[in-house]
N, C-alpha and C. Protein backbone atom coordinates (compact mmCIF):
# COMPACT_ATOMS: atom_id res chain seq x y z
N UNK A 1 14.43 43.62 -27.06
CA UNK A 1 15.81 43.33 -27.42
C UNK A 1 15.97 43.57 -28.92
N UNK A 2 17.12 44.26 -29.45
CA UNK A 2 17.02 44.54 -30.82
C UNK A 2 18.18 43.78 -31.45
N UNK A 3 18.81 43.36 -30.40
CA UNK A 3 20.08 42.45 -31.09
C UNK A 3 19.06 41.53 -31.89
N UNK A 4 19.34 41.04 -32.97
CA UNK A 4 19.35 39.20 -34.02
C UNK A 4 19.66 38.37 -33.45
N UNK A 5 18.96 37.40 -33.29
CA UNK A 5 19.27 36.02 -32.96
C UNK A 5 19.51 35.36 -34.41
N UNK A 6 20.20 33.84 -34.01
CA UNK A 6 20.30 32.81 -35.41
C UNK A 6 20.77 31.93 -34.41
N UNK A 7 20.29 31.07 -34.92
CA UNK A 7 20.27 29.69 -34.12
C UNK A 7 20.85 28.88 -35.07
N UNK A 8 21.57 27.94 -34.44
CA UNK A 8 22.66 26.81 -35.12
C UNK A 8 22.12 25.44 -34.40
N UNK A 9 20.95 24.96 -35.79
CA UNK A 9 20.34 23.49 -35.41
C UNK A 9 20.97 22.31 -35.70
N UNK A 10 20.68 21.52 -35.00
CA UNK A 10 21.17 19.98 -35.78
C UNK A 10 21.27 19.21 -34.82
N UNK A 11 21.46 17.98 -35.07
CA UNK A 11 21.69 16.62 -34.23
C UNK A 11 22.84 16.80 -33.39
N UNK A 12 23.14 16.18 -32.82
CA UNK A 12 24.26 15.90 -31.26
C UNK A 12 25.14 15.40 -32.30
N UNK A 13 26.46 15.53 -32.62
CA UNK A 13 27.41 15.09 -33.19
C UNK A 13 27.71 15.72 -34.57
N UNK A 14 26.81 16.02 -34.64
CA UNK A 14 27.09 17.01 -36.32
C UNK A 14 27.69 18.14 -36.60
N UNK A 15 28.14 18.82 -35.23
CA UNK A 15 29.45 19.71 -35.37
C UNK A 15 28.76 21.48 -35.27
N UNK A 16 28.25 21.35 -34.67
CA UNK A 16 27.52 22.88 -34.18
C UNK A 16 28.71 23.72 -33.65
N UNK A 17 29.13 23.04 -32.79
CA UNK A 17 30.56 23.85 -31.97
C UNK A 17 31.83 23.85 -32.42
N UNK A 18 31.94 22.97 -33.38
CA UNK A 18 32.96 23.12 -33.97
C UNK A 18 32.69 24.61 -35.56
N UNK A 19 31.33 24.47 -35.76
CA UNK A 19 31.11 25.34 -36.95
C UNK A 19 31.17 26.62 -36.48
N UNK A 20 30.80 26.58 -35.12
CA UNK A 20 30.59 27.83 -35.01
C UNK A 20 31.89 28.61 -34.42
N UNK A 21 33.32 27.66 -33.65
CA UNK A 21 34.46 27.61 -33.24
C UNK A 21 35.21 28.74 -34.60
N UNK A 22 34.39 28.19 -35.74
CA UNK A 22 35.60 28.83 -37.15
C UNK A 22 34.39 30.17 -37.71
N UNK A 23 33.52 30.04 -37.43
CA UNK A 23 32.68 30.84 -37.69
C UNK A 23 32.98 32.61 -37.19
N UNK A 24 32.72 32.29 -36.04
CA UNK A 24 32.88 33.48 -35.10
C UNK A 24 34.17 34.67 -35.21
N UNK A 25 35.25 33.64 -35.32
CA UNK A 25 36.24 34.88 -35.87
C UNK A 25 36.41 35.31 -37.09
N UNK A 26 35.58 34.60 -37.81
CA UNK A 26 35.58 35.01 -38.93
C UNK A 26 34.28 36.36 -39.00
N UNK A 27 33.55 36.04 -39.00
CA UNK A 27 32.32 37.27 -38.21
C UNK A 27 33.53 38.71 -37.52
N UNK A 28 33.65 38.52 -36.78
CA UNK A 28 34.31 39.14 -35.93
C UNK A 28 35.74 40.10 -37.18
N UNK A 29 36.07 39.50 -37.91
CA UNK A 29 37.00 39.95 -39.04
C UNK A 29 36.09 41.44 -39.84
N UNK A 30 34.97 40.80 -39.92
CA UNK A 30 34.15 41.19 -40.89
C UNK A 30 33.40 42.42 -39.84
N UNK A 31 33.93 42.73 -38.51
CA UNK A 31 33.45 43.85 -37.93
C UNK A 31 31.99 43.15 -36.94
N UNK A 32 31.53 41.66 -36.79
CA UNK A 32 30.58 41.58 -36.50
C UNK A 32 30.41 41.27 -35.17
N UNK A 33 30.26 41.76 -34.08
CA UNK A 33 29.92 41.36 -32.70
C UNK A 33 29.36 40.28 -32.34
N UNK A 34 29.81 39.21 -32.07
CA UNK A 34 28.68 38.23 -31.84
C UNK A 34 28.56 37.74 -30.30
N UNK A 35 27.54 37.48 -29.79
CA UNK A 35 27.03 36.92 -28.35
C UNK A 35 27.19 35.31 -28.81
N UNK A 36 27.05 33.98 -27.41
CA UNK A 36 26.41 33.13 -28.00
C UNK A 36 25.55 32.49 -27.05
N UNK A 37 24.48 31.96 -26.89
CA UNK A 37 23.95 31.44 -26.08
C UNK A 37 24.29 29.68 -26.71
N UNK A 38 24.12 28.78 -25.61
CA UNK A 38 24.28 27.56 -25.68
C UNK A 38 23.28 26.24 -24.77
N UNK A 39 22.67 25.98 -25.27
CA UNK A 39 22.15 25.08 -24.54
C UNK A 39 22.67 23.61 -24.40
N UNK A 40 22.45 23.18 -23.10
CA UNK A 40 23.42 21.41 -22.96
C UNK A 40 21.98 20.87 -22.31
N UNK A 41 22.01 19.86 -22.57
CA UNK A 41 21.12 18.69 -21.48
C UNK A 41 22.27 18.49 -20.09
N UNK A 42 23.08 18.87 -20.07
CA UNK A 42 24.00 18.38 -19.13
C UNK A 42 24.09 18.82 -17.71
N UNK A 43 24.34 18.33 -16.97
CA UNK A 43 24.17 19.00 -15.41
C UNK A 43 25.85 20.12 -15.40
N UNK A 44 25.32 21.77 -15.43
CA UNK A 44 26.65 22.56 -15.41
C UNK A 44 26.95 23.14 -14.17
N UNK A 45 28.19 23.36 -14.11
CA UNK A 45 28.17 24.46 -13.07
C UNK A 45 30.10 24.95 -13.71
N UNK A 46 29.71 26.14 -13.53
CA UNK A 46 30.62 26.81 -14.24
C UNK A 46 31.58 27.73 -13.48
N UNK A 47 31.03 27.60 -11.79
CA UNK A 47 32.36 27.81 -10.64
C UNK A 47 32.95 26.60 -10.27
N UNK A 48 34.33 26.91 -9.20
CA UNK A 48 35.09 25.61 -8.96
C UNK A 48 34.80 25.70 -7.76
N UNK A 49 34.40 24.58 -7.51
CA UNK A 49 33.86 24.37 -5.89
C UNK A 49 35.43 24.08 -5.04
N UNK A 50 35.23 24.91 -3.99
CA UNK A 50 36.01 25.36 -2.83
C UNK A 50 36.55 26.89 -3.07
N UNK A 51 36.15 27.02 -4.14
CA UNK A 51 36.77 28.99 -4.38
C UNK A 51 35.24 29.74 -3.68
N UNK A 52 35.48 31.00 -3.15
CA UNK A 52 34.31 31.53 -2.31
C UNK A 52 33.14 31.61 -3.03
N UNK A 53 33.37 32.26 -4.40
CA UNK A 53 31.78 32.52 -5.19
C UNK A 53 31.24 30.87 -4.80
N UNK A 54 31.75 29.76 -4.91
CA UNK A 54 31.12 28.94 -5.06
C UNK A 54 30.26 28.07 -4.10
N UNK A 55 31.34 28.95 -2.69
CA UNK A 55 31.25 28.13 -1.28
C UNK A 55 29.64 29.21 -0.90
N UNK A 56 29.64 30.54 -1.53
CA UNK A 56 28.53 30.81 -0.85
C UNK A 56 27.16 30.90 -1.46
N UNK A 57 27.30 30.64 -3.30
CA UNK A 57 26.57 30.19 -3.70
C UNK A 57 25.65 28.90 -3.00
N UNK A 58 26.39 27.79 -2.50
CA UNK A 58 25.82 26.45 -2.69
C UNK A 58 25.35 27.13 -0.71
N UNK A 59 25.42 28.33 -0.08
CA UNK A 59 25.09 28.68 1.10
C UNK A 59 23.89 29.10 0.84
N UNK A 60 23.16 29.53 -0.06
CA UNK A 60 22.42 29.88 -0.40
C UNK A 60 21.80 31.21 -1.22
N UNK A 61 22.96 32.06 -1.91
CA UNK A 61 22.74 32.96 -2.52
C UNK A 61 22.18 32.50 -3.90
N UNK A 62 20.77 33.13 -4.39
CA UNK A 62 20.47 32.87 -5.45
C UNK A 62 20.86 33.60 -6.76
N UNK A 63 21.94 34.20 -6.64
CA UNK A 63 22.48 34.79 -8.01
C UNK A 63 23.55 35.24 -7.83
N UNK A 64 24.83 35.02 -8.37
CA UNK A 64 26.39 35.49 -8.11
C UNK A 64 27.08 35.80 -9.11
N UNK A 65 27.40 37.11 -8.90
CA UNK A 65 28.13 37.44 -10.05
C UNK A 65 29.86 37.44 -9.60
N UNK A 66 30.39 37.03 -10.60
CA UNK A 66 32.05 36.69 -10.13
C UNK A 66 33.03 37.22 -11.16
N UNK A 67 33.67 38.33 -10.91
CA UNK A 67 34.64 39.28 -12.15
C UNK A 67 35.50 39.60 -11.42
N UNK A 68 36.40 39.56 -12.69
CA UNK A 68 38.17 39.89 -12.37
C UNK A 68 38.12 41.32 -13.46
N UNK A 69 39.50 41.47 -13.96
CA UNK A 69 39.23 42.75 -14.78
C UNK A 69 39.40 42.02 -16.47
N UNK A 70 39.10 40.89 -16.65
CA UNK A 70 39.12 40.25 -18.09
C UNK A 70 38.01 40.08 -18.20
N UNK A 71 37.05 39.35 -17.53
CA UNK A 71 35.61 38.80 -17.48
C UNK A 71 35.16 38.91 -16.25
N UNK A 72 33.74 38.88 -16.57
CA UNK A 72 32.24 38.52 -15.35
C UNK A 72 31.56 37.46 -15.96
N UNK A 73 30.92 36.59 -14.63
CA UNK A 73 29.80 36.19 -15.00
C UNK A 73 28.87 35.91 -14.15
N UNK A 74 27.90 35.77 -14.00
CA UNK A 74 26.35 35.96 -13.19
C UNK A 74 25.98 34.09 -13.66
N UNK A 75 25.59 33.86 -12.63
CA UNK A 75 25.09 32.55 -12.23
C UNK A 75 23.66 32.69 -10.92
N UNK A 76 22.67 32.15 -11.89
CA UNK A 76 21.80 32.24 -11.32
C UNK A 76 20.94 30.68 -11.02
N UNK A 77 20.91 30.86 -9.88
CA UNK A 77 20.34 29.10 -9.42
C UNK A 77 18.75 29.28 -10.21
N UNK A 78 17.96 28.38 -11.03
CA UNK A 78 16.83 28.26 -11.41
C UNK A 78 16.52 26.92 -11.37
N UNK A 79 16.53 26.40 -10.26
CA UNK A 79 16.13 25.22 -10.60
C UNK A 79 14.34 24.94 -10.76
N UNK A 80 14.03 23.97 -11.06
CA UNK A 80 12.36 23.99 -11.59
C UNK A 80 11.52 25.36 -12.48
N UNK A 81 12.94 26.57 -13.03
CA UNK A 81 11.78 27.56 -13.62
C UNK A 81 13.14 27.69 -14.59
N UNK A 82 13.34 26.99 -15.59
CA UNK A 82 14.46 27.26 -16.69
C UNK A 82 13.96 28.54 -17.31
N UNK A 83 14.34 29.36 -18.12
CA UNK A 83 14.76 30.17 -18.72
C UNK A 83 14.45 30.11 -20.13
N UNK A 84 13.50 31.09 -20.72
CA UNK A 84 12.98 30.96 -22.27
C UNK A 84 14.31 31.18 -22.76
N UNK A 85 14.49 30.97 -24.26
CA UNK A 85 15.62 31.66 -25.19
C UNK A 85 15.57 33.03 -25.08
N UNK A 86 14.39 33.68 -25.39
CA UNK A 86 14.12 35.51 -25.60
C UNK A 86 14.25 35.79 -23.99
N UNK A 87 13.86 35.11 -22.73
CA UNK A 87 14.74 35.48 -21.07
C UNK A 87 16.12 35.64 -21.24
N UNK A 88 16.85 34.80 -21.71
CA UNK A 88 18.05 34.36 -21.56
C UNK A 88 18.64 35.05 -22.16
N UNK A 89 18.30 35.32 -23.90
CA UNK A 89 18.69 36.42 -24.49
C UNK A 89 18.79 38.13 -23.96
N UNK A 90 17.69 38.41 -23.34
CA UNK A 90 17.57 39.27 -22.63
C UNK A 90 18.55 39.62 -21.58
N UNK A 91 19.03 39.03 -21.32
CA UNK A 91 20.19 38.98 -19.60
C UNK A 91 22.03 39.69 -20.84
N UNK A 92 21.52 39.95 -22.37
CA UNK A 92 22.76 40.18 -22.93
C UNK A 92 22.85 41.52 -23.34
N UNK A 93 23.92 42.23 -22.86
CA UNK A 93 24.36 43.48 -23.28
C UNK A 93 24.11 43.72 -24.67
N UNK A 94 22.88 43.96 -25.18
CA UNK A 94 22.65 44.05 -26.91
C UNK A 94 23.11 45.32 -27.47
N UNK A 95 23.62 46.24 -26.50
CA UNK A 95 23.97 47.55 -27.17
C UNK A 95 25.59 47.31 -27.62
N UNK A 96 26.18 45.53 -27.19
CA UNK A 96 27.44 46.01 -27.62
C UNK A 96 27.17 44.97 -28.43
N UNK A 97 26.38 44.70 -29.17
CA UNK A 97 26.23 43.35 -29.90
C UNK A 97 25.55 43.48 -31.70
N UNK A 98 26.16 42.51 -32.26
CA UNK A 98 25.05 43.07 -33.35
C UNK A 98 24.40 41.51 -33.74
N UNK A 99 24.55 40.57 -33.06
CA UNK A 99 24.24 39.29 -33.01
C UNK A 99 24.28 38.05 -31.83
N UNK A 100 23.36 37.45 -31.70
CA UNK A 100 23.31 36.22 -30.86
C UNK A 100 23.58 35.14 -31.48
N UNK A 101 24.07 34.51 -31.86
CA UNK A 101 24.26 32.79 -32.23
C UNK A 101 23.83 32.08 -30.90
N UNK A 102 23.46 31.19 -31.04
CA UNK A 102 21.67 30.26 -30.71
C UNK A 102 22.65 28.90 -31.01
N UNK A 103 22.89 27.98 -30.03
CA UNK A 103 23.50 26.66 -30.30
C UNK A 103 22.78 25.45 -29.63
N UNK A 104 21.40 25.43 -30.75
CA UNK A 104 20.95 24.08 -29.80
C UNK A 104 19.52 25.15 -30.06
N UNK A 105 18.43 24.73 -28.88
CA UNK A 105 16.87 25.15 -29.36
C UNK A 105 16.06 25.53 -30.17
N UNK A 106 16.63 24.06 -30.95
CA UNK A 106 16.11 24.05 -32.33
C UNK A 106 14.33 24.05 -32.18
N UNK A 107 13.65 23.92 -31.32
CA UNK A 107 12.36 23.86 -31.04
C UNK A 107 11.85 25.28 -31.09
N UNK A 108 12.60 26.48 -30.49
CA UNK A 108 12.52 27.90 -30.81
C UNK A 108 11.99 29.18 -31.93
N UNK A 109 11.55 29.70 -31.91
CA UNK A 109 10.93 30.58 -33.32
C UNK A 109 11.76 31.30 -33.59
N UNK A 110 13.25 31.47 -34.04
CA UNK A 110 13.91 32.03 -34.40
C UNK A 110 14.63 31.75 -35.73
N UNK A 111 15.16 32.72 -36.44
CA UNK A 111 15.91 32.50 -37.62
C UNK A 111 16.61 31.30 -37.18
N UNK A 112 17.17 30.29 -38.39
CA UNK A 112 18.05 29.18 -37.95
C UNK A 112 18.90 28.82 -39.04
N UNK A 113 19.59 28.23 -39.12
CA UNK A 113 20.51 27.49 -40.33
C UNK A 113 20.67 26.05 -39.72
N UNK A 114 19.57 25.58 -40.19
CA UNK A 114 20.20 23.95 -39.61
C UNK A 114 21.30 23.43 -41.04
N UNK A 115 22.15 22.41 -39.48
CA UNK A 115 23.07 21.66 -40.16
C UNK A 115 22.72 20.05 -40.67
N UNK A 116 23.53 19.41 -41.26
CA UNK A 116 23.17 18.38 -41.48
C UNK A 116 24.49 17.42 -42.18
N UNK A 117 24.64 16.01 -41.43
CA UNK A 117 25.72 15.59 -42.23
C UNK A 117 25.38 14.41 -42.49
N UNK A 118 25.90 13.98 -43.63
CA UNK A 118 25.94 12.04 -44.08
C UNK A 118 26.42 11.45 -42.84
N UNK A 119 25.25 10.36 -42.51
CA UNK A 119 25.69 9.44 -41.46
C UNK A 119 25.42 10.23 -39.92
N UNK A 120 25.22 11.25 -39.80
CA UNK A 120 24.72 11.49 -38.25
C UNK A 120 22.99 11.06 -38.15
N UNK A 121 22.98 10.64 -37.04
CA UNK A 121 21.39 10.05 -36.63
C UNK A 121 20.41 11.32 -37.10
N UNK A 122 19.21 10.91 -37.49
CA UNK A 122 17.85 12.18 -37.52
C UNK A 122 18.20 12.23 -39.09
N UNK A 123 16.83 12.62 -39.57
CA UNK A 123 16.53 13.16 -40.80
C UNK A 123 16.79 14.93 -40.90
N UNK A 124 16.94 15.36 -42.23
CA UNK A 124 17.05 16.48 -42.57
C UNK A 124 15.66 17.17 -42.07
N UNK A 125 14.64 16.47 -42.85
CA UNK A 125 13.52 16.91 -42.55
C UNK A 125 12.58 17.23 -41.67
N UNK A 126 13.32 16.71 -40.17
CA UNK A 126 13.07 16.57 -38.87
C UNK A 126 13.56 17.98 -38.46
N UNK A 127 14.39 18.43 -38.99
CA UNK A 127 14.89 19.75 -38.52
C UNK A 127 14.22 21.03 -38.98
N UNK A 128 13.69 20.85 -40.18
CA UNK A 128 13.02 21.89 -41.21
C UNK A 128 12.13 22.20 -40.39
N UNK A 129 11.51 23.84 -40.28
CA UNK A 129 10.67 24.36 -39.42
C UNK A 129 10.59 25.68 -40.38
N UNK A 130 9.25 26.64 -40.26
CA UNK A 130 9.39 27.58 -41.15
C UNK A 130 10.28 28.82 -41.00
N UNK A 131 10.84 28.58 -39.94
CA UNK A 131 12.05 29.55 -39.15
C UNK A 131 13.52 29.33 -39.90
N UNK A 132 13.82 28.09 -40.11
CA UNK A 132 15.26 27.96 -41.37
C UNK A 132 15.29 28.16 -42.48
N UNK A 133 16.37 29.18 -42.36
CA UNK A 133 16.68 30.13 -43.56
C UNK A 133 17.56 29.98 -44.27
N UNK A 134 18.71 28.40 -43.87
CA UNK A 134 19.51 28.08 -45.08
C UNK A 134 19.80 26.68 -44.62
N UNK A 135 20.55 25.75 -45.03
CA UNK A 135 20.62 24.38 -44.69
C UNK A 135 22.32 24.25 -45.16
N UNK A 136 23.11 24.10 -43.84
CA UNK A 136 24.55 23.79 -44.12
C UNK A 136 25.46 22.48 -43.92
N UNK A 137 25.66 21.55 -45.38
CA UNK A 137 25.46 20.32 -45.11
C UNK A 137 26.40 19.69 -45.53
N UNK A 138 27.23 18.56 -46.07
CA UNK A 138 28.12 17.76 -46.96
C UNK A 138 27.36 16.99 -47.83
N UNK A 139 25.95 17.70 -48.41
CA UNK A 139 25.48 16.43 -49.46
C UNK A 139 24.89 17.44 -50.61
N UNK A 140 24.67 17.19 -51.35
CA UNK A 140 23.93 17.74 -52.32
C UNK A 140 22.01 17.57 -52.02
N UNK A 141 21.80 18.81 -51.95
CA UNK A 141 19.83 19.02 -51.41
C UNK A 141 19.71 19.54 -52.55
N UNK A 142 18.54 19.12 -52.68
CA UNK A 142 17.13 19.93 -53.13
C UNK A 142 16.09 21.08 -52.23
N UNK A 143 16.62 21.64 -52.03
CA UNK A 143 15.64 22.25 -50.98
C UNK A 143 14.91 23.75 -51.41
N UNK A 144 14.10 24.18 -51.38
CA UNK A 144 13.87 26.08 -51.06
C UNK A 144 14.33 26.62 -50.38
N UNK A 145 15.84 26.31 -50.49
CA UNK A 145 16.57 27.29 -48.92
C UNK A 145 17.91 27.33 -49.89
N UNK A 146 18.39 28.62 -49.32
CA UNK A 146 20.12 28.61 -49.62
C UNK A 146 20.80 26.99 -48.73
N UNK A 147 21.67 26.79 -49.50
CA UNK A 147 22.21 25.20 -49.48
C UNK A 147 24.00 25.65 -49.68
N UNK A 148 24.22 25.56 -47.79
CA UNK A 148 25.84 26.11 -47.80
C UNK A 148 26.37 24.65 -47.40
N UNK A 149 28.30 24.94 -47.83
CA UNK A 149 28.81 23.56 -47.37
C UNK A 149 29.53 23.58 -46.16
N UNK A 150 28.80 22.86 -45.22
CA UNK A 150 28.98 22.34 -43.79
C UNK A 150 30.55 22.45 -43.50
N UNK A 151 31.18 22.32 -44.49
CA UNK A 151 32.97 22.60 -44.53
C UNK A 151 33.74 23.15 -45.00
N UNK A 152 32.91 24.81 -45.21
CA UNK A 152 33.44 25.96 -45.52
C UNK A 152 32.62 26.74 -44.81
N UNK A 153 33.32 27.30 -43.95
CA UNK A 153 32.74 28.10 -42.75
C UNK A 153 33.02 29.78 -42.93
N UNK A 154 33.54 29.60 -43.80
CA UNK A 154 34.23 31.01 -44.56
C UNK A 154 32.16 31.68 -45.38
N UNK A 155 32.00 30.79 -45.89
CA UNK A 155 30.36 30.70 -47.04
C UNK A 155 29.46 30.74 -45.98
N UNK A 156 30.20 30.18 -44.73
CA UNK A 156 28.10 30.09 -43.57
C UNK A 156 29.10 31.25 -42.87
N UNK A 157 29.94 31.94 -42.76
CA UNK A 157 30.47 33.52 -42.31
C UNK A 157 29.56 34.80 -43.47
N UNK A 158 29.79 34.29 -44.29
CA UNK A 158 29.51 35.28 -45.57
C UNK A 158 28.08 35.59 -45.73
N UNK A 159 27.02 33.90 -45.39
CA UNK A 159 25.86 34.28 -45.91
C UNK A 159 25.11 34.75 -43.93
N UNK A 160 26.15 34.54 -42.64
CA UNK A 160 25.24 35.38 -42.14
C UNK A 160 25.42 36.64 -42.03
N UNK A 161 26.44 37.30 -42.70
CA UNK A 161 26.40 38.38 -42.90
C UNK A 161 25.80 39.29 -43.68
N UNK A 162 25.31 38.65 -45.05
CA UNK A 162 24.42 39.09 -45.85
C UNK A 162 23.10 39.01 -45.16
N UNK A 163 22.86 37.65 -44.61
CA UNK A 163 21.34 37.91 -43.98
C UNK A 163 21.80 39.38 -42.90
N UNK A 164 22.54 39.43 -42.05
CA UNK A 164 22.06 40.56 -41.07
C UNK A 164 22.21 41.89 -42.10
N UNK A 165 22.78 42.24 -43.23
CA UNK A 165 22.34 43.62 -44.04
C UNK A 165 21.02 43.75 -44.33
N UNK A 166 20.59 42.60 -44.10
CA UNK A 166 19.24 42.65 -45.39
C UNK A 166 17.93 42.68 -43.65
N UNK A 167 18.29 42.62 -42.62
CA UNK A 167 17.95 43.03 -41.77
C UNK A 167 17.23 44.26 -41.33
């Protein structure tokens, strides 16, 4: 896969989806394609049960793909064999892409920008791994890393765009 990954770390409440909500079109301004993968702890399902994909999914088809002429999407039952990040990544059209944004598997070996805010649970330092390449926060750090502010999404647009030139 030659698309870039970057992963968007941090604690449950510290605003990953919201950063990345203002992020993306801003990317996207700037000419940049972006994918995103997302990880939840949460039990999903992303058909509406009683519509057919869904009635014959739960019949037993192990993979369904369901498109109109706006979107597709492929749903694949895995239960007991989840899916690496670089699997999952893999399943993405990288020839129309020039980026993955990564929301969540912060445990992963990939480029990252963890976030960090005053007052959300977990330490900064809990997040640090030799894979983060900038730290985007509301406090003033000390760190060896570029140090963006968590509430200018315009500056964490800008510097991942500089990282993917320097690519």
């Amino acid at each position: 896969m030659s698309v870039r990954l970057l992963a968007i770390s941090a604690w449950s409440g510290t605003g990953k989806t919201t950063l990345l909500e203002q992020v993306i079109p801003l990317l996207k301004t700037q000419g940049i394609q972006s994918g995103l993968i997302k990880h939840t702890h949460h039990q999903m399902d992303i058909d509406t049960p009683g519509k057919d994909s869904y009635l014959l999914r739960k019949a037993g088809a192990d993979q369904v793909i369901v498109a109109s002429n706006q979107r597709w999407a492929l749903m694949v039952e895995s239960p007991n064999k989840p899916l690496s990040l670089m699997q999952l990544a893999s399943q993405m059209d990288s020839s129309t892409l020039d980026l993955v944004l990564v929301e969540g598997f912060k445990d992963e070996p990939v480029p990252k920008i963890a976030l960090w805010r005053r007052g959300v649970k977990g330490e900064i330092k809990d997040l640090l791994d030799q894979y983060v390449i900038a730290v985007a926060t509301d406090e003033y750090m000390e760190l060896n890393l570029p140090i963006l502010d968590i509430n200018q999404p315009m500056q964490v647009a800008d510097f991942i765009v500089q990282w993917l030139k320097k690519r």
